[in-house]
PDB file of N, CA and C in Angstrom:
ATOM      1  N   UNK A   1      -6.851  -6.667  12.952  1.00  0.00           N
ATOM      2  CA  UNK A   1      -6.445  -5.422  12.318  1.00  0.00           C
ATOM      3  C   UNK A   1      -7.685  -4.688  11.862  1.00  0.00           C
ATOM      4  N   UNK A   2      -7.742  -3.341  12.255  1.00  0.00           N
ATOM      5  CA  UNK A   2      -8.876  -2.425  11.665  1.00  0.00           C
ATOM      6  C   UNK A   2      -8.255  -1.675  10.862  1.00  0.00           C
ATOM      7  N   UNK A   3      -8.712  -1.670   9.944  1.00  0.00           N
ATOM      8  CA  UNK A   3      -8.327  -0.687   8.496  1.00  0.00           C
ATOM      9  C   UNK A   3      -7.863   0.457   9.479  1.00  0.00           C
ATOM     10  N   UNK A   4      -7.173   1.247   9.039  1.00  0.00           N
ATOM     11  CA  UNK A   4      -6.928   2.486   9.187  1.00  0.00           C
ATOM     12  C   UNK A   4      -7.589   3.660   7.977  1.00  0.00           C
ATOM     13  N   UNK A   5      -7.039   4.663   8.019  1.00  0.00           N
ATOM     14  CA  UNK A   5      -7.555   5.808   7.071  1.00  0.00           C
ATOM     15  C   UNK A   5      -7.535   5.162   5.633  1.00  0.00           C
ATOM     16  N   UNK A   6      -8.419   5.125   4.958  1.00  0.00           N
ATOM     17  CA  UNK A   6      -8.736   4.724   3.778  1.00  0.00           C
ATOM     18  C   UNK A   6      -7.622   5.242   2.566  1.00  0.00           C
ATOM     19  N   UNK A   7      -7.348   4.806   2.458  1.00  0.00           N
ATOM     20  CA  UNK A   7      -6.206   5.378   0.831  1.00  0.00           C
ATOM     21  C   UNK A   7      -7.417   5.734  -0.280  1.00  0.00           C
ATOM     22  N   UNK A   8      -6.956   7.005  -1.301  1.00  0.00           N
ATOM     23  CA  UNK A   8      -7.703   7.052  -2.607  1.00  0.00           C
ATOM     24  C   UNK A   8      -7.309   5.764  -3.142  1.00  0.00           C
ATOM     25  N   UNK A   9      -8.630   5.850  -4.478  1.00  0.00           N
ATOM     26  CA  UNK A   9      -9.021   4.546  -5.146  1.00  0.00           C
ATOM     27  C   UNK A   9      -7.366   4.287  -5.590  1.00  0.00           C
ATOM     28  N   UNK A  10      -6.427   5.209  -5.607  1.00  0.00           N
ATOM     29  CA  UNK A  10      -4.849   5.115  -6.522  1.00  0.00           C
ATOM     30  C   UNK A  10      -4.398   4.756  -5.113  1.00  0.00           C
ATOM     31  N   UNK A  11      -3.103   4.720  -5.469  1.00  0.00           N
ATOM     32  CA  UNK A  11      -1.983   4.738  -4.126  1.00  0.00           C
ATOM     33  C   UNK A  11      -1.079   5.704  -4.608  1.00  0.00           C
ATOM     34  N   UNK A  12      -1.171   6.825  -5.643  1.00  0.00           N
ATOM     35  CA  UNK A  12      -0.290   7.462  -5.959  1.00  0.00           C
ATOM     36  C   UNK A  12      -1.446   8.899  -6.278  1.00  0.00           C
ATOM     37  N   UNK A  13      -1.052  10.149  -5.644  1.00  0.00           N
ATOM     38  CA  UNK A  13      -1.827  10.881  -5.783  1.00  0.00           C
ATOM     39  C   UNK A  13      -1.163  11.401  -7.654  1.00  0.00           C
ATOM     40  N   UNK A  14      -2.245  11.979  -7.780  1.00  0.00           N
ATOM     41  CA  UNK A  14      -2.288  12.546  -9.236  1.00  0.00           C
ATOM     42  C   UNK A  14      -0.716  13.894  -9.684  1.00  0.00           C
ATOM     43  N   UNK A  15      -0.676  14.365  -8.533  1.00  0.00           N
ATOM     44  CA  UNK A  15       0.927  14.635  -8.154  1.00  0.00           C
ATOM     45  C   UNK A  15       1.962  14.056  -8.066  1.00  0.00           C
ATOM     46  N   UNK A  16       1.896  13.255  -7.461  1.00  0.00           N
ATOM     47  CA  UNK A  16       2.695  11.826  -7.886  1.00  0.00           C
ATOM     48  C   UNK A  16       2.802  11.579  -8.897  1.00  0.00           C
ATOM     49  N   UNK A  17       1.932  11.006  -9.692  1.00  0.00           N
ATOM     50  CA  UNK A  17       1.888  10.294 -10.704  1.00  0.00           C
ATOM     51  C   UNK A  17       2.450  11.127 -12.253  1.00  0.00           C
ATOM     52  N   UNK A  18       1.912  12.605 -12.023  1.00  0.00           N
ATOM     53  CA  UNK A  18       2.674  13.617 -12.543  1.00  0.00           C
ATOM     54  C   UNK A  18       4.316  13.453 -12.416  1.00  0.00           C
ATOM     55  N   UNK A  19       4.693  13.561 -11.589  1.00  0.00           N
ATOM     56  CA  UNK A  19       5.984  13.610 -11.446  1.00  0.00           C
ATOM     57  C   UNK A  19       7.095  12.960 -11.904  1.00  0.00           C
ATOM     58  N   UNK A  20       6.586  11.047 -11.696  1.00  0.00           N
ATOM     59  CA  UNK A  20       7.379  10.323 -12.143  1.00  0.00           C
ATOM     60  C   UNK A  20       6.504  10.008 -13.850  1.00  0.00           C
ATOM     61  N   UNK A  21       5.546  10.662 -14.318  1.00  0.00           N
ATOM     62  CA  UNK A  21       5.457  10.841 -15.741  1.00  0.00           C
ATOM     63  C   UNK A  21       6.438  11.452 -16.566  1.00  0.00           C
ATOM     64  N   UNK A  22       7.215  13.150 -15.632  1.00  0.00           N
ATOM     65  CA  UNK A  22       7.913  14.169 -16.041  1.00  0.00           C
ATOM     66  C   UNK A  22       9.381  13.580 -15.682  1.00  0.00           C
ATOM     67  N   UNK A  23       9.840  12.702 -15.031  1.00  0.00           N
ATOM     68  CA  UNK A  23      10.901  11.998 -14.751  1.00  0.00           C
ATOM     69  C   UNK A  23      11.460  11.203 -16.008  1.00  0.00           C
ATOM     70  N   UNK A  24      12.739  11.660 -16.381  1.00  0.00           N
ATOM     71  CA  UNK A  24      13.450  11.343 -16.968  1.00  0.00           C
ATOM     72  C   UNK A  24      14.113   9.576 -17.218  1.00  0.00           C
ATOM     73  N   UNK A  25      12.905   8.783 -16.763  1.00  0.00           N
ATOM     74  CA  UNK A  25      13.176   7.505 -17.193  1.00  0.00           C
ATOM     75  C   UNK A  25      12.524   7.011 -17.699  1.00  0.00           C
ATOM     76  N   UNK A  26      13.369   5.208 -17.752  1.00  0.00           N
ATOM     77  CA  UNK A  26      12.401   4.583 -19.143  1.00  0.00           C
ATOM     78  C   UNK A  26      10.728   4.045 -19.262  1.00  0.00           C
ATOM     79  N   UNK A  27       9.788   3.467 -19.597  1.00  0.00           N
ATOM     80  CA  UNK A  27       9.042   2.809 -19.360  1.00  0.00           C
ATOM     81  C   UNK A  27       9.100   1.835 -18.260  1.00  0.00           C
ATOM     82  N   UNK A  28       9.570   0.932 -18.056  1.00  0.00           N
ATOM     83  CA  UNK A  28      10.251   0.218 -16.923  1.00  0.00           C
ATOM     84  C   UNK A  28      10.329   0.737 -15.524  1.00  0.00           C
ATOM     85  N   UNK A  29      11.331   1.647 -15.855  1.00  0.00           N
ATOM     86  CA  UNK A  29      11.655   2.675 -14.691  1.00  0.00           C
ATOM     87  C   UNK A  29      10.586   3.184 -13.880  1.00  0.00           C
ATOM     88  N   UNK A  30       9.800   3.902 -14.672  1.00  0.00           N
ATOM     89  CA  UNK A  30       8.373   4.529 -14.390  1.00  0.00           C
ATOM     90  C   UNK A  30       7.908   3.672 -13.104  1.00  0.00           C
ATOM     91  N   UNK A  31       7.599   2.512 -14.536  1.00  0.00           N
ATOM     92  CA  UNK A  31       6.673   1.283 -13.164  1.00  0.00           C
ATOM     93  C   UNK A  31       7.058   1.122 -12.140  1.00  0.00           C
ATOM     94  N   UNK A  32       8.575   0.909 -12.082  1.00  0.00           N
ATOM     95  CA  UNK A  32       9.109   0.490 -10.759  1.00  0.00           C
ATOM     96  C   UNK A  32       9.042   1.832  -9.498  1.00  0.00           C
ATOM     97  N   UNK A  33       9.232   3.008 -10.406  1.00  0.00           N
ATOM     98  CA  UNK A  33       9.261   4.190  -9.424  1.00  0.00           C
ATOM     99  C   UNK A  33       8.136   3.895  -8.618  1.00  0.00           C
ATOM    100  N   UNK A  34       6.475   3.960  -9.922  1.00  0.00           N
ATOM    101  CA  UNK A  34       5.197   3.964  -9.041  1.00  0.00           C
ATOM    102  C   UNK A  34       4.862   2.936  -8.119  1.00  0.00           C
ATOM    103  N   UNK A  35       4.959   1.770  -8.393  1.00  0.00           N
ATOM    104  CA  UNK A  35       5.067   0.216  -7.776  1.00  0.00           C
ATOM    105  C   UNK A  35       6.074   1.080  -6.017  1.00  0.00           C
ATOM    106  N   UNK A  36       8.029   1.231  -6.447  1.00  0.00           N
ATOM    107  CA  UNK A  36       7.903   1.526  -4.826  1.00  0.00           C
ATOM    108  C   UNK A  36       7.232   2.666  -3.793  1.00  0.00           C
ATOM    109  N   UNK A  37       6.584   3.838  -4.995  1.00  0.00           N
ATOM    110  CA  UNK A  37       5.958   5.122  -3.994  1.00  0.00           C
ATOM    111  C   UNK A  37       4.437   4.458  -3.477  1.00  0.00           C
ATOM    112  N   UNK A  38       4.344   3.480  -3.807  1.00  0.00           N
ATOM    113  CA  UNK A  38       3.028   2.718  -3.309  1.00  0.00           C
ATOM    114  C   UNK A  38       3.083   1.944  -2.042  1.00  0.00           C
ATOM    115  N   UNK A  39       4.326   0.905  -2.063  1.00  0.00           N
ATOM    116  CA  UNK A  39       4.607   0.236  -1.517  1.00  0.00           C
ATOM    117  C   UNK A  39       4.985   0.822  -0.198  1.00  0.00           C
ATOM    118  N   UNK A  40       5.913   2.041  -0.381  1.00  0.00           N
ATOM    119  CA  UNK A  40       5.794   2.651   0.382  1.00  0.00           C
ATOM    120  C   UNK A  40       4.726   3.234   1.595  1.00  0.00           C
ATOM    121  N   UNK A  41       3.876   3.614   0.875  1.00  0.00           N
ATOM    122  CA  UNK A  41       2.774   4.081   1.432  1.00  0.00           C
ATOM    123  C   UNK A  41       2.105   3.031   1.974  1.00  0.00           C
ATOM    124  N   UNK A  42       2.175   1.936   1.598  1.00  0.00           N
ATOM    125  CA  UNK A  42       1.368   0.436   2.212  1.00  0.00           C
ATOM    126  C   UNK A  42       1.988  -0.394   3.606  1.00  0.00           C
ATOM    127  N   UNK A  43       3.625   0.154   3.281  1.00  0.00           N
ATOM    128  CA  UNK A  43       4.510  -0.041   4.403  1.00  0.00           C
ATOM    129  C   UNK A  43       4.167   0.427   5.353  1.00  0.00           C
ATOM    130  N   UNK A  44       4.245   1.950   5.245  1.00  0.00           N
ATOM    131  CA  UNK A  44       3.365   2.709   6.347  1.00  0.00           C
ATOM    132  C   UNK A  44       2.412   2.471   6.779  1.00  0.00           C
ATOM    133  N   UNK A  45       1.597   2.496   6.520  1.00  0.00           N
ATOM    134  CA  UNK A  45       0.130   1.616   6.734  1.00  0.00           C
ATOM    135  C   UNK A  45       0.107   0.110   7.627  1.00  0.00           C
ATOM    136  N   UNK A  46       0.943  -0.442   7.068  1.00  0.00           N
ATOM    137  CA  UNK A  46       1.029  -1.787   7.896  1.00  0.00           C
ATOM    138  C   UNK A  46       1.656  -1.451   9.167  1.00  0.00           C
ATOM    139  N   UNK A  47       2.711  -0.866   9.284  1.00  0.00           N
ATOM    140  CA  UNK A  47       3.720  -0.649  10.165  1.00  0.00           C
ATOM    141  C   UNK A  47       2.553   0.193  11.392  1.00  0.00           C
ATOM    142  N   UNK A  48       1.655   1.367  10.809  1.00  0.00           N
ATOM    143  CA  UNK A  48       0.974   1.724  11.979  1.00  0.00           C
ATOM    144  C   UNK A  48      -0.623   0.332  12.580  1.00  0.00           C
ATOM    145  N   UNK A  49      -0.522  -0.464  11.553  1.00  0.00           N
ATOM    146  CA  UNK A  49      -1.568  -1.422  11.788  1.00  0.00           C
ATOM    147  C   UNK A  49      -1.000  -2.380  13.065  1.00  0.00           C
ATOM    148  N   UNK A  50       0.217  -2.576  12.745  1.00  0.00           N
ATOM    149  CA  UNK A  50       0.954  -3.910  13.548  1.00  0.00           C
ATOM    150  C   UNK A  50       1.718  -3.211  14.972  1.00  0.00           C
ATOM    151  N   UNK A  51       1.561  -1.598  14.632  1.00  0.00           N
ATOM    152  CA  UNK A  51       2.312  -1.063  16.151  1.00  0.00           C
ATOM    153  C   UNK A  51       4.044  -1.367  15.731  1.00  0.00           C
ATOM    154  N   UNK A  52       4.342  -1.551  14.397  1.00  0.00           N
ATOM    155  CA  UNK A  52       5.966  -1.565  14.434  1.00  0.00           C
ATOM    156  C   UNK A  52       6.311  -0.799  13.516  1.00  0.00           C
ATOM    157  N   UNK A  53       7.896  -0.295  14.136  1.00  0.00           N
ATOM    158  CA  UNK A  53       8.334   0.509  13.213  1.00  0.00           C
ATOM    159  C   UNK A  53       8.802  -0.245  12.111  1.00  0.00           C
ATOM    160  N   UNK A  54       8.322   0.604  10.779  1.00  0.00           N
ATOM    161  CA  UNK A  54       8.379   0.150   9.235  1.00  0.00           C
ATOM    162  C   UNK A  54       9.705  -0.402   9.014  1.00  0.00           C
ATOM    163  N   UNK A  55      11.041   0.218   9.805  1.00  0.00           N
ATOM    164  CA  UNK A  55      12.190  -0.561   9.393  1.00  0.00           C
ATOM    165  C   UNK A  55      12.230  -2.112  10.644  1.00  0.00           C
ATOM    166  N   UNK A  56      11.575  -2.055  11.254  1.00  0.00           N
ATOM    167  CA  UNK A  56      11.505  -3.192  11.927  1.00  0.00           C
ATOM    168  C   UNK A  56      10.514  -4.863  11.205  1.00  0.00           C
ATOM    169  N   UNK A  57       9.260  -4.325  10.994  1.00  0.00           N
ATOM    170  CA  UNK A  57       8.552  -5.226   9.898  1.00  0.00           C
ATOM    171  C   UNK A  57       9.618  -6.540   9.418  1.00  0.00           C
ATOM    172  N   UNK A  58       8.695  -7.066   9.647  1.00  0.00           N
ATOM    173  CA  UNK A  58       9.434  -8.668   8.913  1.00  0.00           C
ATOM    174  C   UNK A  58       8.621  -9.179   8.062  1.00  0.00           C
ATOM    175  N   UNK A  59       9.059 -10.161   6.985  1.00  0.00           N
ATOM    176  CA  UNK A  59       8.267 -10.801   5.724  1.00  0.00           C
ATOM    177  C   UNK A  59       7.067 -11.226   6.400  1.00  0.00           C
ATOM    178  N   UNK A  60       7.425 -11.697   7.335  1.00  0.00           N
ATOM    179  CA  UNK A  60       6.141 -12.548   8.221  1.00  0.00           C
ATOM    180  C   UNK A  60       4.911 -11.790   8.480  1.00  0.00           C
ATOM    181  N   UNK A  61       5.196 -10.572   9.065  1.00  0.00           N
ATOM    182  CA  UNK A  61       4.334  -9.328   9.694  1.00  0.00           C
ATOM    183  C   UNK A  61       3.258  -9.211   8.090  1.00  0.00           C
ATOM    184  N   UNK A  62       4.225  -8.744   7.157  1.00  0.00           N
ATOM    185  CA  UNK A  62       3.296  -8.126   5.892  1.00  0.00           C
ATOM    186  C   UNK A  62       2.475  -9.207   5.323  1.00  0.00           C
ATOM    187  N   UNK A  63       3.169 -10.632   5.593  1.00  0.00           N
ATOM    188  CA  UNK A  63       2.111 -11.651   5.009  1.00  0.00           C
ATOM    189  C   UNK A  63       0.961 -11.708   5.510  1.00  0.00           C
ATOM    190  N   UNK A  64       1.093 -11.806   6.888  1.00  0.00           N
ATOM    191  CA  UNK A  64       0.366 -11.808   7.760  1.00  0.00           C
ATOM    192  C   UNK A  64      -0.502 -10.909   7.572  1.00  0.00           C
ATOM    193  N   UNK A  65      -0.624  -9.504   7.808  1.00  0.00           N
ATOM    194  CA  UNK A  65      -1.314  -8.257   6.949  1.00  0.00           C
ATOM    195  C   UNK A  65      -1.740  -8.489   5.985  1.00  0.00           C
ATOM    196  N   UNK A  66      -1.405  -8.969   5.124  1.00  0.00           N
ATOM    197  CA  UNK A  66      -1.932  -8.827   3.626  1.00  0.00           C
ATOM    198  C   UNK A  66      -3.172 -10.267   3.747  1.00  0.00           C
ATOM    199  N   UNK A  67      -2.695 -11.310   4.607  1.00  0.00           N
ATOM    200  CA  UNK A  67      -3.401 -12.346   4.983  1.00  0.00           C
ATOM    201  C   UNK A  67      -5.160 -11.923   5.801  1.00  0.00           C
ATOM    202  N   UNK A  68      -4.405 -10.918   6.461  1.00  0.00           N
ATOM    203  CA  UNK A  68      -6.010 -10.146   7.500  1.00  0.00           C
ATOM    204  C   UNK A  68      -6.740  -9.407   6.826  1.00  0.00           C
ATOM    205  N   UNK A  69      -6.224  -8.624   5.517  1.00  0.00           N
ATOM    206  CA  UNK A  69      -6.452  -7.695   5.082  1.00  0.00           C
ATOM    207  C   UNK A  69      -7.837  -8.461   3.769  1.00  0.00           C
ATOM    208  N   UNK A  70      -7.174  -9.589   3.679  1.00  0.00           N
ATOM    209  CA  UNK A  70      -8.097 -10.358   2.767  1.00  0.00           C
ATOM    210  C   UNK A  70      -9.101 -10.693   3.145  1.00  0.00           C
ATOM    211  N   UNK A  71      -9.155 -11.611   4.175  1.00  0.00           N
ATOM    212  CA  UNK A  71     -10.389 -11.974   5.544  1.00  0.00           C
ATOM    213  C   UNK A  71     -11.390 -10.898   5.743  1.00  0.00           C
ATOM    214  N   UNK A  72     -10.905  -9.854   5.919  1.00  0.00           N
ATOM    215  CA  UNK A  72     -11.650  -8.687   6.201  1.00  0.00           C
ATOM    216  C   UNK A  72     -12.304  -8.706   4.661  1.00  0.00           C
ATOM    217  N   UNK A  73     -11.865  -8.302   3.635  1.00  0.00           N
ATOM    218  CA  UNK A  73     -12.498  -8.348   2.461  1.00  0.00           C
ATOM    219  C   UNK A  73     -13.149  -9.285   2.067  1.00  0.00           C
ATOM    220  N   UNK A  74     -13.263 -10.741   2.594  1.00  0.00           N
ATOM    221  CA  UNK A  74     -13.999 -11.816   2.299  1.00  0.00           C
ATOM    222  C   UNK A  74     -15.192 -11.982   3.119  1.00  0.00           C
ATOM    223  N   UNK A  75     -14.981 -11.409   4.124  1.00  0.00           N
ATOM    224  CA  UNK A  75     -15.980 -11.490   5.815  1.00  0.00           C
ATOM    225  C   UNK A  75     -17.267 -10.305   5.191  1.00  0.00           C
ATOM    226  N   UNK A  76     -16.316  -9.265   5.601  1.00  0.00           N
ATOM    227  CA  UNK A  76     -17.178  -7.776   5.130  1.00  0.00           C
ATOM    228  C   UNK A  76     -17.274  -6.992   4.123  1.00  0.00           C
ATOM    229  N   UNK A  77     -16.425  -7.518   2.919  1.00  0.00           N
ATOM    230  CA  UNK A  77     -16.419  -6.676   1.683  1.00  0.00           C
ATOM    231  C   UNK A  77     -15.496  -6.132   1.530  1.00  0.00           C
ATOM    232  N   UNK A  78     -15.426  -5.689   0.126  1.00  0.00           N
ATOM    233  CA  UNK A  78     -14.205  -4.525  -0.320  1.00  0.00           C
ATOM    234  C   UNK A  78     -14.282  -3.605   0.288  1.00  0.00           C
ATOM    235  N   UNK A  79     -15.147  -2.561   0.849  1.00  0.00           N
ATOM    236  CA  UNK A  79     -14.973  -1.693   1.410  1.00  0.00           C
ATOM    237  C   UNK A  79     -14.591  -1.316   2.539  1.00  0.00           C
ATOM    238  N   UNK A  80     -14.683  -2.620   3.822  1.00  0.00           N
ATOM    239  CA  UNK A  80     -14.691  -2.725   5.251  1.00  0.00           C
ATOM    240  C   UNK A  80     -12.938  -3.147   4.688  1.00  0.00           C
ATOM    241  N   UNK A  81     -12.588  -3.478   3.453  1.00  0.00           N
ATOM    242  CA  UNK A  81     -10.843  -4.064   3.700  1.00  0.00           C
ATOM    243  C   UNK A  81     -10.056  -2.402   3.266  1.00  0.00           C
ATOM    244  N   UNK A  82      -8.312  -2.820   3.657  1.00  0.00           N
ATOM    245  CA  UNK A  82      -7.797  -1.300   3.414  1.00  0.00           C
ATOM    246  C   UNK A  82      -7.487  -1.633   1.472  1.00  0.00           C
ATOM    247  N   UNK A  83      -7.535  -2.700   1.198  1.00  0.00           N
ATOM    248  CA  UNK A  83      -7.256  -2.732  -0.257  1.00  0.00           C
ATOM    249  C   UNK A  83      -8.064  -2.910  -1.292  1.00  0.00           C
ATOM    250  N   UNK A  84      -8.441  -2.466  -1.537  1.00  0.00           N
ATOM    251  CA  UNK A  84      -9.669  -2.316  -2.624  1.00  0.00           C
ATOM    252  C   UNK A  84      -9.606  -2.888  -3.844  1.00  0.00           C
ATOM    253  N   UNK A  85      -9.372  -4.117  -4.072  1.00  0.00           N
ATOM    254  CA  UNK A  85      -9.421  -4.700  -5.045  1.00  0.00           C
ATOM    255  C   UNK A  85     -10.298  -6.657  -5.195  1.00  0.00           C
TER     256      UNK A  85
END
């Protein structure tokens, strides 16, 4: 897997993050909103990494991803990986 287009240092643009601030739920809520508009976006990401469509993806596929995605960050660094942490 080669990284694709780099995500900002967030996974939620500052518009985003606005939004579900101005959203009418609880603390809780919030998190979970930002947590799935991320996940989202990571879905995508995998789904164009692996060549499958995002509703196709299986547990296996994303482990697997998240498994390469580490390697790459252990091999070449945080920066050569798509997750920056």
């Amino acid at each position: 897997m080669e990284a694709g287009p780099q995500p900002s240092a967030q996974f939620l643009t500052p518009e985003e993050s606005a939004d579900v601030d101005k959203a009418l739920l609880s603390s809780s809520e919030k998190f979970l909103t930002r947590l799935t508009i991320s996940s989202l976006r990571l879905l995508k990401q995998i789904a164009a990494d692996t060549e499958v469509p995002m509703e196709e993806l299986t547990h296996q596929q994303v482990i697997d991803w998240f498994e390469k995605d580490g390697k790459i960050r252990r091999d070449r660094g945080v920066e050569a990986a798509f997750l920056k942490w």
